[in-house]
N, C-alpha and C. Protein backbone atom coordinates (compact mmCIF):
# COMPACT_ATOMS: atom_id res chain seq x y z
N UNK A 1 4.80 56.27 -33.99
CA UNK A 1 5.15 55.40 -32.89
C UNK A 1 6.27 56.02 -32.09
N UNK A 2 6.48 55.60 -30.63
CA UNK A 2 7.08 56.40 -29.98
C UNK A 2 8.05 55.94 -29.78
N UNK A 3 9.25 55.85 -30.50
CA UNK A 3 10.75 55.72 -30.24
C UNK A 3 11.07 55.27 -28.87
N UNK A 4 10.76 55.79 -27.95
CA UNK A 4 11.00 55.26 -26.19
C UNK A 4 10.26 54.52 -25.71
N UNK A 5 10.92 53.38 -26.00
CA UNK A 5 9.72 52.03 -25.57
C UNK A 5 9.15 52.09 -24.19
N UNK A 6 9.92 52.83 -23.15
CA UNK A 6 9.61 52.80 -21.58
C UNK A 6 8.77 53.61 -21.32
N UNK A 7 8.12 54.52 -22.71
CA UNK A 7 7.49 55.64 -21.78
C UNK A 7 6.15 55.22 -22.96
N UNK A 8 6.24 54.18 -23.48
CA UNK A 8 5.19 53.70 -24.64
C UNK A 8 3.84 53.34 -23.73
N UNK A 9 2.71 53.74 -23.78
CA UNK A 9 1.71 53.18 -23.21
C UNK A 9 0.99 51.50 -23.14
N UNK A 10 1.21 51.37 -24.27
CA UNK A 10 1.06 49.90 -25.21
C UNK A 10 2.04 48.94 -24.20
N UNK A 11 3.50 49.36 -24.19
CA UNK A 11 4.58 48.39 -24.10
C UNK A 11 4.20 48.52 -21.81
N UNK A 12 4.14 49.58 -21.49
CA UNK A 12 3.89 49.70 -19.82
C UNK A 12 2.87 49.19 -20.00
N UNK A 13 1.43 48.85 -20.53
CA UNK A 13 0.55 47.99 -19.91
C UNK A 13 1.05 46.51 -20.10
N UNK A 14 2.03 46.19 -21.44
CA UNK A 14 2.10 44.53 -21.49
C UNK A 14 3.27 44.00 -20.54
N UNK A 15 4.06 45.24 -19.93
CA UNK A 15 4.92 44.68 -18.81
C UNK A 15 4.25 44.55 -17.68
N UNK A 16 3.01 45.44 -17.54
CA UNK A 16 2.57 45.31 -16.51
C UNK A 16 1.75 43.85 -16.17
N UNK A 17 1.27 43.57 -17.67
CA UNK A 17 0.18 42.40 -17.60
C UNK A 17 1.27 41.19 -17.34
N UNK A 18 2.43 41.42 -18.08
CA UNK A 18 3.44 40.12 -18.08
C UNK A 18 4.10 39.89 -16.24
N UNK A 19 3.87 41.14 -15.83
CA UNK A 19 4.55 40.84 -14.50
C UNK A 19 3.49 40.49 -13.32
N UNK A 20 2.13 40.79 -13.96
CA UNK A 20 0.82 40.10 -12.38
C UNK A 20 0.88 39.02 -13.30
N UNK A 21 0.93 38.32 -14.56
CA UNK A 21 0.54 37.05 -15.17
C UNK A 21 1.97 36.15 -13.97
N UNK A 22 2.62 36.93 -13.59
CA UNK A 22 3.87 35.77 -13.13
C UNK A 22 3.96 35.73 -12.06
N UNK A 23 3.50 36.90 -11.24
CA UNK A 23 3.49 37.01 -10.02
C UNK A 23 2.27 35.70 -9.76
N UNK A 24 0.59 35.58 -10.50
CA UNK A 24 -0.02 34.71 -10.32
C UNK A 24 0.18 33.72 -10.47
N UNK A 25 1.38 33.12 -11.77
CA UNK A 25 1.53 32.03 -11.68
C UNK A 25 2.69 31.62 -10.31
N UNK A 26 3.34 32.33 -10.61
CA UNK A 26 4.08 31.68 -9.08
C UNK A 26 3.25 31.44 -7.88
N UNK A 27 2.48 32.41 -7.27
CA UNK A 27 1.38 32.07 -6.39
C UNK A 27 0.45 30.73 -6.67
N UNK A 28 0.43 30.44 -8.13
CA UNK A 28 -0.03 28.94 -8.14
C UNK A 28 0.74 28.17 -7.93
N UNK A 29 2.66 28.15 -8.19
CA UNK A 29 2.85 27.25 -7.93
C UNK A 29 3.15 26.68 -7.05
N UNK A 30 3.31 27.85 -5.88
CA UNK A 30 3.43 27.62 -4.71
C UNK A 30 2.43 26.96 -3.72
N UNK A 31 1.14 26.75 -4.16
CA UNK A 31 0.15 26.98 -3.82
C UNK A 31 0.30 24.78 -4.05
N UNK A 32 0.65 24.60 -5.60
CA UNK A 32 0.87 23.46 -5.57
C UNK A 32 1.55 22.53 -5.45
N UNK A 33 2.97 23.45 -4.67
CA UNK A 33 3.87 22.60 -4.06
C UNK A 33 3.21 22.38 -2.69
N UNK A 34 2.84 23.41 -2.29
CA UNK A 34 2.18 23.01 -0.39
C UNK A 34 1.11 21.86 -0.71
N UNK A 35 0.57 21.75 -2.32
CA UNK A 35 -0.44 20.71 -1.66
C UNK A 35 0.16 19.30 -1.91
N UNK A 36 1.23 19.25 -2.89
CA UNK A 36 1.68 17.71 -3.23
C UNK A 36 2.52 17.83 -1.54
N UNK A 37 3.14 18.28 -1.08
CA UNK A 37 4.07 18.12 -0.04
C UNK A 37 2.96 17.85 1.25
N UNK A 38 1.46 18.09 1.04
CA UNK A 38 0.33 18.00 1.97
C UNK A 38 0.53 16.21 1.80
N UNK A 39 0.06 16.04 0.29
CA UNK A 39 -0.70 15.16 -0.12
C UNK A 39 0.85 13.78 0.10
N UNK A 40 2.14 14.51 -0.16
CA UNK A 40 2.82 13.50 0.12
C UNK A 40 3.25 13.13 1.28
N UNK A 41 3.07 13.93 2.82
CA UNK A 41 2.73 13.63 4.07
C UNK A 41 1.51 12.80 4.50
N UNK A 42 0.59 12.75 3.78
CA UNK A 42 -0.44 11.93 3.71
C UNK A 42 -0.21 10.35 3.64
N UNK A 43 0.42 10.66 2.42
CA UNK A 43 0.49 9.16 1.62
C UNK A 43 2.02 8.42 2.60
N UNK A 44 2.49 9.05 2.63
CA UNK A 44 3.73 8.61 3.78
C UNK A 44 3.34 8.21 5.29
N UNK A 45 2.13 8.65 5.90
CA UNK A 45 1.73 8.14 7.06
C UNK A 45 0.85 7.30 6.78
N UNK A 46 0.08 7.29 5.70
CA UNK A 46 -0.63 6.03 5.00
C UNK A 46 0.09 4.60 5.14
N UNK A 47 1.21 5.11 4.60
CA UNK A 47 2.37 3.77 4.31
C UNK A 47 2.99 3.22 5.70
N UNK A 48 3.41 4.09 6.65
CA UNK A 48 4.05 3.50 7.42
C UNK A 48 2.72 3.15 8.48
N UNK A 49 1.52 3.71 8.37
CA UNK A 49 0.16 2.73 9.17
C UNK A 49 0.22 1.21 8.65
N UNK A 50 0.59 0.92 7.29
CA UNK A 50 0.14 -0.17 6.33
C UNK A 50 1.14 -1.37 6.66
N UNK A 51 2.57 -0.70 7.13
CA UNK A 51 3.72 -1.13 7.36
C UNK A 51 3.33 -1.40 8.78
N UNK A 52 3.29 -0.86 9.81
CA UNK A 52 2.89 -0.99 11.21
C UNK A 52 1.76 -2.07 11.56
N UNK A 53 0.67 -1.87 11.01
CA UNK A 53 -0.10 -3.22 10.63
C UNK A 53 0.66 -4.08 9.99
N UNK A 54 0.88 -4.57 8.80
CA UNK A 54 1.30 -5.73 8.49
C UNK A 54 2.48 -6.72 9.36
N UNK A 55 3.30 -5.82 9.96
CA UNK A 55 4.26 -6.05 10.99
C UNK A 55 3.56 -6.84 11.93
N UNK A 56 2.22 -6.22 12.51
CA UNK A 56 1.48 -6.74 14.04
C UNK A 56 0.74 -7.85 12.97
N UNK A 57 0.36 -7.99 12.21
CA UNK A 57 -0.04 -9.41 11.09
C UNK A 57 1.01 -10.12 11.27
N UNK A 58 2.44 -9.85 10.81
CA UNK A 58 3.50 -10.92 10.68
C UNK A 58 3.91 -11.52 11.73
N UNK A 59 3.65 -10.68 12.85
CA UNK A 59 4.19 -11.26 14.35
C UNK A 59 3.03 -11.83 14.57
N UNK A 60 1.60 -12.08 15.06
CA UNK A 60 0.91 -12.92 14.78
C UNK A 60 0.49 -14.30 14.43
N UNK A 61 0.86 -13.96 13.25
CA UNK A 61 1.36 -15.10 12.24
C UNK A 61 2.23 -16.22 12.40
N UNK A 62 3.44 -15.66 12.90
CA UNK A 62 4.24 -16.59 13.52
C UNK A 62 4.03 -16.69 14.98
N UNK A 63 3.41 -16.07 15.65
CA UNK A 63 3.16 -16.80 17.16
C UNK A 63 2.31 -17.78 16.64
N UNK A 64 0.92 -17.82 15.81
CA UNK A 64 0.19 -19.00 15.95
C UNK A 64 0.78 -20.32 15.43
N UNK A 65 1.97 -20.43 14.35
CA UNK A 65 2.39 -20.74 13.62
C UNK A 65 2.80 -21.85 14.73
N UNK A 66 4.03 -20.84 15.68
CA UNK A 66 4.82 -21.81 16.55
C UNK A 66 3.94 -22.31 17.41
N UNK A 67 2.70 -21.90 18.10
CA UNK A 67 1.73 -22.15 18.88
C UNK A 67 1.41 -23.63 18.32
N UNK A 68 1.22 -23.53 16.50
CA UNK A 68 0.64 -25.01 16.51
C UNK A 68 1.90 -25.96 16.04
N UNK A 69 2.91 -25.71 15.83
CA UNK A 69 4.15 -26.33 16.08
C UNK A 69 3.91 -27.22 17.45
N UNK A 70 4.22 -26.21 18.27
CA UNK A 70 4.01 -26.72 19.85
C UNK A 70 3.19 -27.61 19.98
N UNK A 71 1.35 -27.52 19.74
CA UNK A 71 0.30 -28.14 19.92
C UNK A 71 0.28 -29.19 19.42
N UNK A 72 1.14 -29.47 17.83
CA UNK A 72 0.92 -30.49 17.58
C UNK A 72 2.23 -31.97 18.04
N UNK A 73 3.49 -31.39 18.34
CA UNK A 73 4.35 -31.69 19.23
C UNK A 73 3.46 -32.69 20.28
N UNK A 74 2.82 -31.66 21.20
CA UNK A 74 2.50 -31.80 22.31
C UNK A 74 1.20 -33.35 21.93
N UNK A 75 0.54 -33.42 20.78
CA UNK A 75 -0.28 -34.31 20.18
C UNK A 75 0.29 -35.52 19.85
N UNK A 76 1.44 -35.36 19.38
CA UNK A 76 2.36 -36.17 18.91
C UNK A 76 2.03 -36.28 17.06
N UNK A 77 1.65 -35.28 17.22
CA UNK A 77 1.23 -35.56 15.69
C UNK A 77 2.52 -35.24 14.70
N UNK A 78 3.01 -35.86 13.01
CA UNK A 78 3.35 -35.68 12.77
C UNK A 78 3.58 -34.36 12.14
N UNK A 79 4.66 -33.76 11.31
CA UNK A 79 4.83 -32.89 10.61
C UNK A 79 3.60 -32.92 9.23
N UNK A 80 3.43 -34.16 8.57
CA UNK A 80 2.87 -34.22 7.60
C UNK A 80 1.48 -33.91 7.76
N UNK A 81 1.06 -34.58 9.00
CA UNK A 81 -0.34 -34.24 9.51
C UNK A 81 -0.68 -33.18 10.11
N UNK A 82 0.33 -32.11 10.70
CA UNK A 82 -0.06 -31.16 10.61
C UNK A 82 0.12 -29.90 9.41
N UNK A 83 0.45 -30.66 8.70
CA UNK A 83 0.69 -29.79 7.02
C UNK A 83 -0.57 -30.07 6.45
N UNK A 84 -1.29 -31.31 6.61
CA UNK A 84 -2.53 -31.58 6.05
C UNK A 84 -3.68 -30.77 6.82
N UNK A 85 -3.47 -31.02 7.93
CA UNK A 85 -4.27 -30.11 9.03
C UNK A 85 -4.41 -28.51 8.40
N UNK A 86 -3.06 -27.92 8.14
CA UNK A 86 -3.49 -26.62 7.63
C UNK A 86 -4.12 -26.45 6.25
N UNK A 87 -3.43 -27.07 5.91
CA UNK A 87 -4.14 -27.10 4.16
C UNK A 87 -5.76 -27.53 4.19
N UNK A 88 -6.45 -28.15 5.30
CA UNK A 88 -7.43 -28.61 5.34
C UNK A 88 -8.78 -27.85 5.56
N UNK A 89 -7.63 -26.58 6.85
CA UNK A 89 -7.88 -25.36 7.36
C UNK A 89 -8.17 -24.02 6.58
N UNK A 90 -7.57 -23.98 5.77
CA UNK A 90 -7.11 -23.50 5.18
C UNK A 90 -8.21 -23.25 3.64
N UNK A 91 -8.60 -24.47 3.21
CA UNK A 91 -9.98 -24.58 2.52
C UNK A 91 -10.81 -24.08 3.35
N UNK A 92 -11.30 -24.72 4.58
CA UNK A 92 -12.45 -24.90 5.16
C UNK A 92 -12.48 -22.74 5.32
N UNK A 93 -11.69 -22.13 5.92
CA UNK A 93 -11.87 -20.93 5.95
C UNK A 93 -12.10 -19.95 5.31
N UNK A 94 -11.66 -20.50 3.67
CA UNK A 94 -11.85 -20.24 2.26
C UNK A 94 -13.73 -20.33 2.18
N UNK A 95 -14.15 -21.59 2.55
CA UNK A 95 -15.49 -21.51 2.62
C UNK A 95 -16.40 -20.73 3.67
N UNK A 96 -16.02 -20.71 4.32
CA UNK A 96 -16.66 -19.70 5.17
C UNK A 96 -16.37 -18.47 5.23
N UNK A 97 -15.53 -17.68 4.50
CA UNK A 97 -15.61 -16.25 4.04
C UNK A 97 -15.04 -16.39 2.65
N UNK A 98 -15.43 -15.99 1.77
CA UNK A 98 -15.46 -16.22 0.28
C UNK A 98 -14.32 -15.16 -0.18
N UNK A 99 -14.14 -14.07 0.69
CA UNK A 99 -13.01 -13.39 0.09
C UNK A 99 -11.52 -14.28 0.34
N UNK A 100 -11.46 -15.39 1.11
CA UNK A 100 -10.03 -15.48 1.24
C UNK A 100 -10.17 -16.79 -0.06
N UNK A 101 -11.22 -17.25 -0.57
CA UNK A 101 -11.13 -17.85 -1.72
C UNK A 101 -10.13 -17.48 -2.59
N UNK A 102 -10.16 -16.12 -3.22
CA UNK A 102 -9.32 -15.35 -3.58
C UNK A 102 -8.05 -14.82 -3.53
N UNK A 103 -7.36 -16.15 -2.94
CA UNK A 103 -5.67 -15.75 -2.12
C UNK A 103 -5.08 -16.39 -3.05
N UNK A 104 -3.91 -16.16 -3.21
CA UNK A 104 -3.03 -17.02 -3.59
C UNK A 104 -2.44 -18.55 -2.72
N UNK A 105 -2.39 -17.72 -2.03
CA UNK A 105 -2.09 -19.28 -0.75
C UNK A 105 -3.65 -20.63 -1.07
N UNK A 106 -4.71 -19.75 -1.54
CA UNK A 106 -6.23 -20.60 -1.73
C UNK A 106 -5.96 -21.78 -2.89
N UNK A 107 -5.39 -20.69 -4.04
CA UNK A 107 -5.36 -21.28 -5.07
C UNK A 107 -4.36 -22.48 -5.05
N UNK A 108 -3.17 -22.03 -4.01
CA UNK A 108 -1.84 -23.31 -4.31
C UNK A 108 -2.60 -24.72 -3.76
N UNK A 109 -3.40 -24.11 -2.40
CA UNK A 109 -3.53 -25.12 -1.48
C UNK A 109 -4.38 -26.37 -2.58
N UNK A 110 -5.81 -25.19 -2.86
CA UNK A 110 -6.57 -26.19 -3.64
C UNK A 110 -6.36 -26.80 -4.95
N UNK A 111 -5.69 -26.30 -5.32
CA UNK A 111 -4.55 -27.17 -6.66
C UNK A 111 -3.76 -27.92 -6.50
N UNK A 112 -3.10 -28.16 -5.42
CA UNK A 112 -2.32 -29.15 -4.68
C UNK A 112 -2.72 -30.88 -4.71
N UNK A 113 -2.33 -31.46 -5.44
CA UNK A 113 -2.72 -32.71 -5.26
C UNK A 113 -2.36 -33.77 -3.91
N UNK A 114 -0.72 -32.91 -3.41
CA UNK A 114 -0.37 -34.11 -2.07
C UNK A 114 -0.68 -33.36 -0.85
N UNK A 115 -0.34 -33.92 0.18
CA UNK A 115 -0.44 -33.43 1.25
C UNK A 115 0.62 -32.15 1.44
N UNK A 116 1.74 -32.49 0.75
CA UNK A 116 2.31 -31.00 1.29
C UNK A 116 2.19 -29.78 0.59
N UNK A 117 2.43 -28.87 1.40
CA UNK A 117 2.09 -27.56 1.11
C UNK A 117 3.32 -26.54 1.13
N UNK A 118 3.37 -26.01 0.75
CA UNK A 118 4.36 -24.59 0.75
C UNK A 118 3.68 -23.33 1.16
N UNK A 119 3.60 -23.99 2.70
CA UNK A 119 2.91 -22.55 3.41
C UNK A 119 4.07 -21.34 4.07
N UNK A 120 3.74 -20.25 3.81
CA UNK A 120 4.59 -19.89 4.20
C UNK A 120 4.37 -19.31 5.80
């Protein structure tokens, strides 16, 4: 065996293999930082679409809200009757598309024994 490890044939091929084994893995990992940093630009414009919608939902929401504030004002109807009014609404829309069956707001309303509601 040859005393000079640097000029050993054996030991220059396993530095050689140890230094493309690292050079490739670094090239992978680089490879999988660009894609989580892809994939987490993704998921971040995902979120703030989800956020941007729900926002134009929440404003919505409260225009019709005060809209029937107003309307029922303008009816003279009470507070209570228009609490019953939604809760009434509120089923009835449940039946006519079966996914909002499935709300939580569905379940309080129709478990509700009085007229009032805790709508939010």
């Amino acid at each position: 065996m040859n005393s000079d490890w640097n000029t050993d044939p054996r030991t220059t091929f396993l530095v050689e293999q140890a230094r493309s084994e690292h050079r490739r893995d670094r090239r992978l990992i680089a490879e999988l930082r660009a894609q989580l940093e892809q994939t987490k630009a993704e998921l971040q414009a995902a979120v703030a679409e989800r956020e941007s919608l729900l926002t134009e939902w929440m404003h919505s929401t409260e225009a019709f809200k005060s809209l029937a504030r107003l309307y029922g004002k303008t009816l003279d109807l009470s507070d209570e009757q228009r609490t019953e009014d939604l809760r009434q609404q509120i089923l009835f829309v449940a039946e006519v598309d079966s996914k909002f069956a499935k709300t939580k707001l569905y379940d309080e309303v129709n478990n509700c024994r009085s007229t009032t509601v805790n709508v939010r």
